[in-house]
Protein backbone atom coordinates (compact mmCIF):
# COMPACT_ATOMS: atom_id res chain seq x y z
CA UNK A 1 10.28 -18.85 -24.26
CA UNK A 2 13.68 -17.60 -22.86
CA UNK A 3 16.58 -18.49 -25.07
CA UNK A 4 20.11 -17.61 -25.60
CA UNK A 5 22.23 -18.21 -29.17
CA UNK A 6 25.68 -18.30 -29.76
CA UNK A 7 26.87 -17.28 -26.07
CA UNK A 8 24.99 -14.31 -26.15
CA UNK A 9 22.80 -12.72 -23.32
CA UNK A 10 19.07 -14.43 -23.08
CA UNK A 11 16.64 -12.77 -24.86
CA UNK A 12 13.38 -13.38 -24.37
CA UNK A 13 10.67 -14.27 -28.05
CA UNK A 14 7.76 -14.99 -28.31
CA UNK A 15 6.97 -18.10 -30.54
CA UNK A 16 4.02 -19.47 -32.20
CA UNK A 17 3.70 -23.26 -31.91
CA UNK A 18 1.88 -25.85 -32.55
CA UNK A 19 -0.13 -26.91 -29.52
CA UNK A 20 -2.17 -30.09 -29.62
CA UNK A 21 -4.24 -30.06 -26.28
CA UNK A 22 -2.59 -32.78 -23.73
CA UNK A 23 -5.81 -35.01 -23.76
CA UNK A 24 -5.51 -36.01 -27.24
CA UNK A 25 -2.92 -38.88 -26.84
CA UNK A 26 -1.24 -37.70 -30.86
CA UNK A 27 -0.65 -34.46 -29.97
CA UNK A 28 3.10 -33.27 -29.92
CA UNK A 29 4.90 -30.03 -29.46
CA UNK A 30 8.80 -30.22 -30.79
CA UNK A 31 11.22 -28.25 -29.82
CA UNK A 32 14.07 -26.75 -30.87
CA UNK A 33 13.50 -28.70 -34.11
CA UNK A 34 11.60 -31.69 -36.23
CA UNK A 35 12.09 -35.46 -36.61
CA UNK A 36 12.28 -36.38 -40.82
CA UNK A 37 9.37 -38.50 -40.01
CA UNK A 38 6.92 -36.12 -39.02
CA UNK A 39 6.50 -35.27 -42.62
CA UNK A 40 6.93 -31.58 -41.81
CA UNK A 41 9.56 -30.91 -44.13
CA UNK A 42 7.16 -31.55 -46.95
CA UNK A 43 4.73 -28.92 -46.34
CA UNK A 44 7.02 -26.33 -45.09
CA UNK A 45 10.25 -26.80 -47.09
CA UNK A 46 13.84 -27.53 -45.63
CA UNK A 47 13.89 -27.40 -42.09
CA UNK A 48 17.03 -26.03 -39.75
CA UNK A 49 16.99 -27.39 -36.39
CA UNK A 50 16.93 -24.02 -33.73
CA UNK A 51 21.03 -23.75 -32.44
CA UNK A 52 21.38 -22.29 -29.07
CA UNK A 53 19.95 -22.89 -25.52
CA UNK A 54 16.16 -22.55 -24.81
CA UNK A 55 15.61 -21.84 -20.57
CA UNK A 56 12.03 -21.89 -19.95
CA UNK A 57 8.95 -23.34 -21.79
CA UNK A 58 5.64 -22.25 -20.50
CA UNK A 59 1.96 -23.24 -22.27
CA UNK A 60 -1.04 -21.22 -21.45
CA UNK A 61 0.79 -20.28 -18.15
CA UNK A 62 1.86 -23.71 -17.23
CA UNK A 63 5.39 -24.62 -16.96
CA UNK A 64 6.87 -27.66 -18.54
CA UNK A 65 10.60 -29.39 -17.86
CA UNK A 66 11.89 -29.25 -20.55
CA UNK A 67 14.23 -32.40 -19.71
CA UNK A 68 12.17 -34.15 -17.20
CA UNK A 69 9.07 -34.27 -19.19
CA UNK A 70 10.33 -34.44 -22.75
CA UNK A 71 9.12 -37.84 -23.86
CA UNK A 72 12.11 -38.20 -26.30
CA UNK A 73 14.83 -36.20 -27.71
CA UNK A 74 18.49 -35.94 -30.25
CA UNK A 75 21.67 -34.06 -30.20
CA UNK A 76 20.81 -32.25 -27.09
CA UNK A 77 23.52 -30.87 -24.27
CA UNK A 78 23.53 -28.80 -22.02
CA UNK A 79 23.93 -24.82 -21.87
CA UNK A 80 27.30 -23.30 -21.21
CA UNK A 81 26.16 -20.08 -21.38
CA UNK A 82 26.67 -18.63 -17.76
CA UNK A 83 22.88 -17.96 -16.90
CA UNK A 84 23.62 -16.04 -13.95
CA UNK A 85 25.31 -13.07 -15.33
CA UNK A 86 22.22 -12.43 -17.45
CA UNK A 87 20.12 -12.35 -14.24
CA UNK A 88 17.09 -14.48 -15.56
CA UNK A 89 15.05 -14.06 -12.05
CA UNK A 90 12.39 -12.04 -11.98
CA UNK A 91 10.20 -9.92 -9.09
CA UNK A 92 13.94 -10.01 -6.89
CA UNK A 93 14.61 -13.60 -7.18
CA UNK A 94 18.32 -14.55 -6.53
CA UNK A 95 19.86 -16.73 -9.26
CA UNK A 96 22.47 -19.38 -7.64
CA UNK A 97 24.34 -21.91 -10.38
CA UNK A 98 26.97 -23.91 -10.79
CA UNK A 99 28.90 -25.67 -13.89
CA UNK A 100 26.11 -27.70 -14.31
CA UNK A 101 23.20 -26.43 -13.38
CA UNK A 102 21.20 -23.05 -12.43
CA UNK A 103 17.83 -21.84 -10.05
CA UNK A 104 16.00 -19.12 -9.36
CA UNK A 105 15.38 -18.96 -5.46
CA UNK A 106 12.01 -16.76 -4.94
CA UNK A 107 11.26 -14.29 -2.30
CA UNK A 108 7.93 -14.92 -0.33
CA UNK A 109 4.67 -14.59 -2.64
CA UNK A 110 6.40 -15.64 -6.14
CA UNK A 111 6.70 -19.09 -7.82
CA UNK A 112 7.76 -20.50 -11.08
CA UNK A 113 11.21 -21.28 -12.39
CA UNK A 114 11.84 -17.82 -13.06
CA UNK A 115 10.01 -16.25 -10.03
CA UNK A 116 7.47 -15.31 -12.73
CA UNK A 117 4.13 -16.12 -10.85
CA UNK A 118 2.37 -13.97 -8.22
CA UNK A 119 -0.51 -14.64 -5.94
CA UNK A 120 -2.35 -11.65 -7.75
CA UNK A 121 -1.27 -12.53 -11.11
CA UNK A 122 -4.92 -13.93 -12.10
CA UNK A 123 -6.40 -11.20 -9.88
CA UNK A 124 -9.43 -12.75 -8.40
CA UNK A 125 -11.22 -9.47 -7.02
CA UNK A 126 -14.09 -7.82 -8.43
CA UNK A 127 -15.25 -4.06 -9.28
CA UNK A 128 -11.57 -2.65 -9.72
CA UNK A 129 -10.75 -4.16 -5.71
CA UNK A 130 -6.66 -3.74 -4.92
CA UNK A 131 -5.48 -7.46 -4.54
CA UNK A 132 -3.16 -8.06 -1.60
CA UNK A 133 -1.24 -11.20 -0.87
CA UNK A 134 -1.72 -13.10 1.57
CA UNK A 135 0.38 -15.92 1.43
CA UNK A 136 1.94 -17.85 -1.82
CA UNK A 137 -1.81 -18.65 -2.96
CA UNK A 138 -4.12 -16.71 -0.94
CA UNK A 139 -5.26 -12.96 -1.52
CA UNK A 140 -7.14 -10.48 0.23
CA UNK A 141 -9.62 -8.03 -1.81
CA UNK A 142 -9.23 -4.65 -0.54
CA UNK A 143 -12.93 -3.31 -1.81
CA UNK A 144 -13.64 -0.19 -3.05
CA UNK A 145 -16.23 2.17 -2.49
CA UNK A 146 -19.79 0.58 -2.60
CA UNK A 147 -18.35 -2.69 -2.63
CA UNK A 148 -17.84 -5.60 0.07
CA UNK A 149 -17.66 -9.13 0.54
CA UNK A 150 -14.64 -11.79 -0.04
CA UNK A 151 -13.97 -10.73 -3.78
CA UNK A 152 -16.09 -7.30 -3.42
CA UNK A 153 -19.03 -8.58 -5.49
CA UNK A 154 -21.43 -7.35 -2.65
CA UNK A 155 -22.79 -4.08 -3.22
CA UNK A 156 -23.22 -1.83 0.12
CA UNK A 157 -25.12 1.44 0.55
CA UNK A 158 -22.77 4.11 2.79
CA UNK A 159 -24.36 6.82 4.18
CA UNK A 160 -22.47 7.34 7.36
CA UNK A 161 -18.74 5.86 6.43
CA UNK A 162 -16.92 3.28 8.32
CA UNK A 163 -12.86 3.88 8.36
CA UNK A 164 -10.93 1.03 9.82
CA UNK A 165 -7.29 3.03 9.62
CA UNK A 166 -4.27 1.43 8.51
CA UNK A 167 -4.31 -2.32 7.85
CA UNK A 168 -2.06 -5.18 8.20
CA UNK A 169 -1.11 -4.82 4.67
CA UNK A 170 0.23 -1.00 5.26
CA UNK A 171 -3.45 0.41 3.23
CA UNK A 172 -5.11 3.05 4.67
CA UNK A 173 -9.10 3.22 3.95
CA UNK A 174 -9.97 6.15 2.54
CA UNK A 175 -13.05 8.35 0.44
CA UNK A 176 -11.00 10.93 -2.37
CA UNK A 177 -13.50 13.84 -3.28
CA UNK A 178 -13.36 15.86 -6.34
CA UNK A 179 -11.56 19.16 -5.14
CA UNK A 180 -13.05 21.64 -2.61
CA UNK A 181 -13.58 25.01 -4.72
CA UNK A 182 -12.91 28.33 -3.90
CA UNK A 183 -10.50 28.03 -0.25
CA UNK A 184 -7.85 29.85 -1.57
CA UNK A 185 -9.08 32.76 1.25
CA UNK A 186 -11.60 31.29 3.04
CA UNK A 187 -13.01 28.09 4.43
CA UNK A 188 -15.22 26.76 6.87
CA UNK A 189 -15.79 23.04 7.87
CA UNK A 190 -18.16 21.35 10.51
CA UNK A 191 -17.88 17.12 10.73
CA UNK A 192 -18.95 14.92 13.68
CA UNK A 193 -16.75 11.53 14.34
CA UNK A 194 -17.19 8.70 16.62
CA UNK A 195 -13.74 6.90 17.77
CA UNK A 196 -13.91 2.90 17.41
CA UNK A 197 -13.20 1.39 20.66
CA UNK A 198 -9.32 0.59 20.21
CA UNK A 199 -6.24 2.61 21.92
CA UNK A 200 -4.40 3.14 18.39
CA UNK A 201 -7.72 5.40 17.16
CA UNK A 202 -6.31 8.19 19.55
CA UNK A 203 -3.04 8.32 18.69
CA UNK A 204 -1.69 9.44 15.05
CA UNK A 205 -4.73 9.42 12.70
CA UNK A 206 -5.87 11.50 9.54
CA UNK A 207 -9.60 12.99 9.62
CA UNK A 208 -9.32 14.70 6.47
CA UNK A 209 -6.18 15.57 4.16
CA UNK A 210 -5.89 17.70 0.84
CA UNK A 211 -2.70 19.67 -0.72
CA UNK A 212 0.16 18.99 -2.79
CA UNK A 213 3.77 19.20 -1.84
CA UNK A 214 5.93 21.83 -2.88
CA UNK A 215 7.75 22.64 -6.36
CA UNK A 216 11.27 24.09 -6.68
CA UNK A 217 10.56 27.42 -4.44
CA UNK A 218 7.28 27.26 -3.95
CA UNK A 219 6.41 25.75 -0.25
CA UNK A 220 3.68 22.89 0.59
CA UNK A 221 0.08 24.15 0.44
CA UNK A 222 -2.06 22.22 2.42
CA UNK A 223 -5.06 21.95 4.89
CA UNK A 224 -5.33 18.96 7.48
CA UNK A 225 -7.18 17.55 10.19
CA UNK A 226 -6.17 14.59 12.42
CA UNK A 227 -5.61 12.94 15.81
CA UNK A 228 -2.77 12.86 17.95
CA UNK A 229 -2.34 11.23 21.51
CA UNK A 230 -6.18 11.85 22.40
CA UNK A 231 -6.56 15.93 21.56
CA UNK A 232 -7.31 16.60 17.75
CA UNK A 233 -5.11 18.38 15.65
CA UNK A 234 -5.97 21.26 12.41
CA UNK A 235 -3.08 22.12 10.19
CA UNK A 236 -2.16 23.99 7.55
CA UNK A 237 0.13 26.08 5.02
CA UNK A 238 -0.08 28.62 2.93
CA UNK A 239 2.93 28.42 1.30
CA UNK A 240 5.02 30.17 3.70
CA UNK A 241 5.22 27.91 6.89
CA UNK A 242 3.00 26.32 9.01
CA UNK A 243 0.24 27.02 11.11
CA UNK A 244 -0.79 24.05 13.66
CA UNK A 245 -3.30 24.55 16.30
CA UNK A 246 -4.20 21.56 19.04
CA UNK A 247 -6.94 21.25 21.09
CA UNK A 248 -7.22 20.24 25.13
CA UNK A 249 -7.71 16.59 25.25
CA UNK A 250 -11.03 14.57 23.97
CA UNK A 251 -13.58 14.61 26.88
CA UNK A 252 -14.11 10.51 26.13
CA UNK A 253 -17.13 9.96 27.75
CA UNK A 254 -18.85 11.75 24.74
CA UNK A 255 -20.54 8.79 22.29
CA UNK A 256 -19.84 11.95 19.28
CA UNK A 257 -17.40 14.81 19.07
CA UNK A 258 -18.34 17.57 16.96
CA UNK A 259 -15.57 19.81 15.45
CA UNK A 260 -15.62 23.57 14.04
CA UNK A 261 -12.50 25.21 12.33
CA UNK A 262 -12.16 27.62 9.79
CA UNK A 263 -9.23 29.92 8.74
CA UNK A 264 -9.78 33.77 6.67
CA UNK A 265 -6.25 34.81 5.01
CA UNK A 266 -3.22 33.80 7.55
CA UNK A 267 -5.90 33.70 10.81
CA UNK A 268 -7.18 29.93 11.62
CA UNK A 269 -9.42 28.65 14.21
CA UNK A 270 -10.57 25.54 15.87
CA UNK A 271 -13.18 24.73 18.23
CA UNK A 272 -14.13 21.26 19.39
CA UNK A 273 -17.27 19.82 21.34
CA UNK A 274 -17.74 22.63 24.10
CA UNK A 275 -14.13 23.22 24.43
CA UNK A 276 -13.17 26.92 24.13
CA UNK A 277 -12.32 27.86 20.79
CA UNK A 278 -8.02 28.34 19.86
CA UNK A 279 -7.07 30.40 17.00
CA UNK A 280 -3.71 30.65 14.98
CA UNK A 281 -1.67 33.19 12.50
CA UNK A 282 -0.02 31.61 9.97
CA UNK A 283 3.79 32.65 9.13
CA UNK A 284 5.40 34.38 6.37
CA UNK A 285 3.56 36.77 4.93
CA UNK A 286 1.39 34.57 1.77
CA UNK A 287 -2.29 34.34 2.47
CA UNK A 288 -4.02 32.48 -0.14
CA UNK A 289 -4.31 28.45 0.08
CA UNK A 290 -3.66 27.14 -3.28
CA UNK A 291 -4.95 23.70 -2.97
CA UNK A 292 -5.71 21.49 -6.57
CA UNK A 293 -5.50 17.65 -5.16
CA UNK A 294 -8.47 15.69 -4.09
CA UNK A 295 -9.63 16.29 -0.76
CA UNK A 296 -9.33 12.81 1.22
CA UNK A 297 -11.46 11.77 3.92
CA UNK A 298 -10.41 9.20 6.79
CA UNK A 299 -7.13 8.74 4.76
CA UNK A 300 -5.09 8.91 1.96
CA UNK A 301 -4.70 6.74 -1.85
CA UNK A 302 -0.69 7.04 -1.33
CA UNK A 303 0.68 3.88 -0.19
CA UNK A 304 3.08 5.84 2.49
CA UNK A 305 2.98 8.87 4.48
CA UNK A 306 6.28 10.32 3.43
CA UNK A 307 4.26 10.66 -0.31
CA UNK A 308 2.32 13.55 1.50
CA UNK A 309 3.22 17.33 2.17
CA UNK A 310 5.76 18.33 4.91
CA UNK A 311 2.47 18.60 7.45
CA UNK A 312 2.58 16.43 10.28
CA UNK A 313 2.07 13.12 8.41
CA UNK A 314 -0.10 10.97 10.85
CA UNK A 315 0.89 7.59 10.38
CA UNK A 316 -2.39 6.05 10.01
CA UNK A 317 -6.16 6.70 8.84
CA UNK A 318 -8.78 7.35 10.74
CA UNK A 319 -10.88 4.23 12.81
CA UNK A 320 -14.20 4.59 13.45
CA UNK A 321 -16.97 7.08 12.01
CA UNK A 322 -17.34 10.19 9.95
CA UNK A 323 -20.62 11.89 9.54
CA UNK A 324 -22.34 15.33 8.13
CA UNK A 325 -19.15 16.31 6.85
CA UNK A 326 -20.06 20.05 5.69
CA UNK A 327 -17.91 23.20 3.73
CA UNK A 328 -17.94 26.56 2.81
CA UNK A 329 -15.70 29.19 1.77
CA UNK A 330 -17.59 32.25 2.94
CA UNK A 331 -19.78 33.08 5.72
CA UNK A 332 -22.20 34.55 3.08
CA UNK A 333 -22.78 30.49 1.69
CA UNK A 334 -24.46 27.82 3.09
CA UNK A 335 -22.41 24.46 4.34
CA UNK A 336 -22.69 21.89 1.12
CA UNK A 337 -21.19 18.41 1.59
CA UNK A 338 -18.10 17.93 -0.20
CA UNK A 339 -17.76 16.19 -4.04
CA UNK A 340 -19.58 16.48 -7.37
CA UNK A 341 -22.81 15.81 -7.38
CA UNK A 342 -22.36 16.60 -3.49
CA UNK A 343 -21.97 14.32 -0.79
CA UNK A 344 -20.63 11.46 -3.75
CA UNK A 345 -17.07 10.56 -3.63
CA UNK A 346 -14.82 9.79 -6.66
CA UNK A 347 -13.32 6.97 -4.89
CA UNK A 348 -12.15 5.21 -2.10
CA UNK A 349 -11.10 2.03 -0.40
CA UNK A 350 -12.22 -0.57 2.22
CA UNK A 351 -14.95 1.83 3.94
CA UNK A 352 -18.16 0.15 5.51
CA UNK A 353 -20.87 1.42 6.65
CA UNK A 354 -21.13 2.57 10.58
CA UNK A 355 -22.11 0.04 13.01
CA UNK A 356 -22.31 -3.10 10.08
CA UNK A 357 -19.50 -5.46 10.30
CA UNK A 358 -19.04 -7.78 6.95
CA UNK A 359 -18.19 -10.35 9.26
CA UNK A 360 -22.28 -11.07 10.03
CA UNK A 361 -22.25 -12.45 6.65
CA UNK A 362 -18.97 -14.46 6.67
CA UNK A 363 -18.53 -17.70 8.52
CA UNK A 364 -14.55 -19.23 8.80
CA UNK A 365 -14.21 -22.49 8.95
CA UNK A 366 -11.99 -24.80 11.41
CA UNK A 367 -11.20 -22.40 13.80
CA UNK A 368 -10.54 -19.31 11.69
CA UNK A 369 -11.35 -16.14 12.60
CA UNK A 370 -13.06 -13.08 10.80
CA UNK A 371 -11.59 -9.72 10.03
CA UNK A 372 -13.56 -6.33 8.84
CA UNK A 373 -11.29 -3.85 7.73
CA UNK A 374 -14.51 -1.50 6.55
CA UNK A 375 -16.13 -3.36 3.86
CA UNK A 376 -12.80 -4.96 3.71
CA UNK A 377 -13.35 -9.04 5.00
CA UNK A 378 -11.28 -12.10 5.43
CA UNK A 379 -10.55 -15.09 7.19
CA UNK A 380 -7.40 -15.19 9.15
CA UNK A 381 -6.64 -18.97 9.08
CA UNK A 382 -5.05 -21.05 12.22
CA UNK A 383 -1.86 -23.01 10.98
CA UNK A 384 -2.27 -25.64 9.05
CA UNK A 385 -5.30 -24.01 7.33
CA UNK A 386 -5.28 -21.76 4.12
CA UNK A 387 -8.20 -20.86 1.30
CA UNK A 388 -10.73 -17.43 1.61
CA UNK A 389 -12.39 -19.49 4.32
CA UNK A 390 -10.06 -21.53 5.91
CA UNK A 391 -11.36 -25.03 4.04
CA UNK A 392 -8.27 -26.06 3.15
CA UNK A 393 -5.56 -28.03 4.70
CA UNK A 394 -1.87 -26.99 4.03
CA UNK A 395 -0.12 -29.47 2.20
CA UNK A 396 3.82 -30.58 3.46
CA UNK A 397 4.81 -28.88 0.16
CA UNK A 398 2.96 -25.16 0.64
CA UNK A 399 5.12 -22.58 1.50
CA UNK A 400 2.94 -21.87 4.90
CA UNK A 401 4.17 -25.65 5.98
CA UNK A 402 6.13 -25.69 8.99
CA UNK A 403 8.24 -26.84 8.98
CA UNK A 404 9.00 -26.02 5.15
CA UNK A 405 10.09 -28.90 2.33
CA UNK A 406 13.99 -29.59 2.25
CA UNK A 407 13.93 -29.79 -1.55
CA UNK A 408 17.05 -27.70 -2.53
CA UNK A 409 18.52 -26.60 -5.70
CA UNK A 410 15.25 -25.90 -7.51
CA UNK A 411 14.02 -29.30 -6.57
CA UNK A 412 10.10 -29.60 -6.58
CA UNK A 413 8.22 -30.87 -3.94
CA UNK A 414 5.64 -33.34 -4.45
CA UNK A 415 3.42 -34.52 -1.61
CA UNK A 416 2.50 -38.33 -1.28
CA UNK A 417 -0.30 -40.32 0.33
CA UNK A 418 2.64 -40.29 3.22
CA UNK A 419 5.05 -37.28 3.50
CA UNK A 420 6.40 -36.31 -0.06
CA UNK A 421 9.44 -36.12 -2.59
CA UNK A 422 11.44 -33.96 -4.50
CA UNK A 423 11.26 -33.66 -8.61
CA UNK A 424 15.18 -32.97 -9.20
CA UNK A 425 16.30 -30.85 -12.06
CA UNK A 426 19.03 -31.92 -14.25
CA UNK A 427 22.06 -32.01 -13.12
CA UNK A 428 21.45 -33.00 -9.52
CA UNK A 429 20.67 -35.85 -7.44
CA UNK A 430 19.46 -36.91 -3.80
CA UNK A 431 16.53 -37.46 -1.55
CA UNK A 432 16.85 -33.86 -1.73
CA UNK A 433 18.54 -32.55 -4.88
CA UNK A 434 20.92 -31.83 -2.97
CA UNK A 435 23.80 -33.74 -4.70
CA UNK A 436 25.65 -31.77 -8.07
């Protein structure tokens, strides 16, 4: 509950009530204070009726008007407290009032007199999955590693990892393994990758991805791998500048590409499928590679590029396949897969495994169609069609409704057997609330 005494600013209390369910017909909540003949003054002594303004009642998440529902009421007026200035809106809602009356108007995704509820509030995704909105009351689980289906509750075995780049929620899909040991001087990697069929895997996409940026005078340290405009791309700095080496472009006739590259103190190398191998000397004059972050395969768990190392920040993840990803950091070891136990990532998001589309299991309804972001699935409804598999109609009150309700001034719509009409807050009037 919201209130405000005295002209003050609204601060918000919690209360404890009594709450008699709203099935059993005796049951009454009071507010602000209690009728003599209720008896309650008996048990509990003189009681003082609550002075100042109360804004928002809410029971177990539902909201209740507290004019248009109250069943009775004494010695009531309204608040002249200028709401506004206290800005009462939550999640970047945009109070607008007048002498009489006051709303919240809510950016896409958030509801509620206050802008208080989210699509994800009641997150309905499974195993630790990253909820996504995808409209005022439909989500999209983005599933973890080992995990797929609608709310991730599918477990899936990954041997040779799926990345489906950057979605249309600006994710990336991604595998984070514990740190690579032991590079500072050395290192060796060998991976094979097969593109997914689509222009956009060519052009500005992370293979792998670990470093830090730099603190104070200290420069970034990193080590990276990507594509850029069909030719593949190995990075990195010691602290000092950076060292960038590019090969010819990808022979794309080849169903694989296999990639070699290594670096020993400032010298770096890079050889790709039977193109002839390119080396590189680092600038400045540091050697060692001090590297302590995760090392990140297919992508990255920052939301944006721009949270990454001055490298050259592709702007999306890898899409397509990653296999026999193998290290070392000497000539005298043997190639071990990355993570601890080896070859097992810490975590990761909306990876599949190669060639198996989540989509074989997932049918949309009324003309909705299917999309696999990795392990990642959803329907992507036609208009007038909303729910995790397109089975519900849009109402003329949803936000996706077009065209939208003309309830204004914090006027609730309320559909009817034929069109609908708008519940009008105090202090207004209209088809429309649209009247003061």
């Amino acid at each position: 509950v919201e209130v405000a005494a005295g002209g003050s600013p609204p601060l918000q209390h919690k209360l404890s009530l009594p709450y008699q369910a709203p099935q059993v017909p005796f049951g009454s909540i009071f507010l602000g204070g209690v009728p003599a003949a209720t008896g309650a003054h008996r048990c509990a002594g003189e009681i003082h009726g609550f002075k100042g303004c109360i804004r928002d009642f809410q029971v177990n998440s539902q909201e209740l008007f507290l004019i248009d529902e109250a069943l009775g009421g004494r010695n009531v007026e309204n608040c002249k407290v200028p709401v506004c200035d206290y800005q009462p809106c939550r999640n970047g809602g945009t109070c607008i009032s007048d002498a009489e009356n006051w709303f919240c108007e809510c950016p896409k995704l958030y509801s509620g007199k206050l802008c208080q509820f989210a699509t994800c509030a009641g997150n309905p995704c499974g195993h630790g999955a990253t909820c996504v909105p995808k409209s005022s009351r439909d989500a999209v689980c983005l599933c973890p590693y080992g995990r797929s289906g609608i709310l991730c509750t599918d477990a899936v075995s990954i041997s040779q990892p799926n990345f489906s780049g950057t979605d249309a929620f600006g994710y990336t899909s991604f595998l984070a393994y514990s740190t690579i040991p032991n590079v500072s001087f050395s290192h060796e990697f060998l991976l094979k990758f097969q593109l997914a069929n689509h222009h956009s895997a060519l052009q500005d996409n992370l293979i792998f991805f670990t470093g830090q940026k730099g603190q104070g005078l200290n420069g970034d340290d990193f080590l990276e791998l990507g594509l850029r405009r069909g030719r593949v791309v190995y990075s990195y700095n010691l602290g000092s500048g950076t060292a960038t080496i590019t090969s010819e472009p990808l022979d794309l006739t080849l169903h694989l590409h296999v990639v070699h590259l290594g670096r020993h103190l400032r010298e770096g190398w890079l050889k790709v499928d039977e193109q002839q191998n390119r080396s590189i000397t680092a600038p400045g004059r540091l050697v060692g590679l001090n590297v302590f972050s995760q090392f990140y395969l297919g992508g990255y768990g920052e939301y944006t590029p721009e949270l990454l190392p001055k490298g050259l920040r592709f702007r999306s993840s890898f899409e397509g396949c990653i296999f026999d990803v193998q290290v070392r950091s000497s000539v005298q070891q043997e190639f071990r897969r990355p993570g601890a136990p080896a070859g097992q990532p810490s975590s990761g998001r909306s990876v599949g495994q190669c060639r198996d589309s989540p989509c074989s299991l997932i049918r949309c309804r009324n003309g909705g169609e299917c999309r696999a972001r990795g392990a990642t699935v959803y329907c992507d409804c036609l208009p007038g069609w909303k729910g995790a598999f397109c089975t519900e109609a849009v109402s003329v009150c949803d936000p996706e409704h077009d065209p939208p309700h003309l309830c204004k001034q914090g006027g609730t719509c309320v559909p009817l057997p034929s069109g609908y009409t708008c519940h009008c807050p105090l202090g207004t009037a209209g088809a429309y609330c649209e009247q003061g």
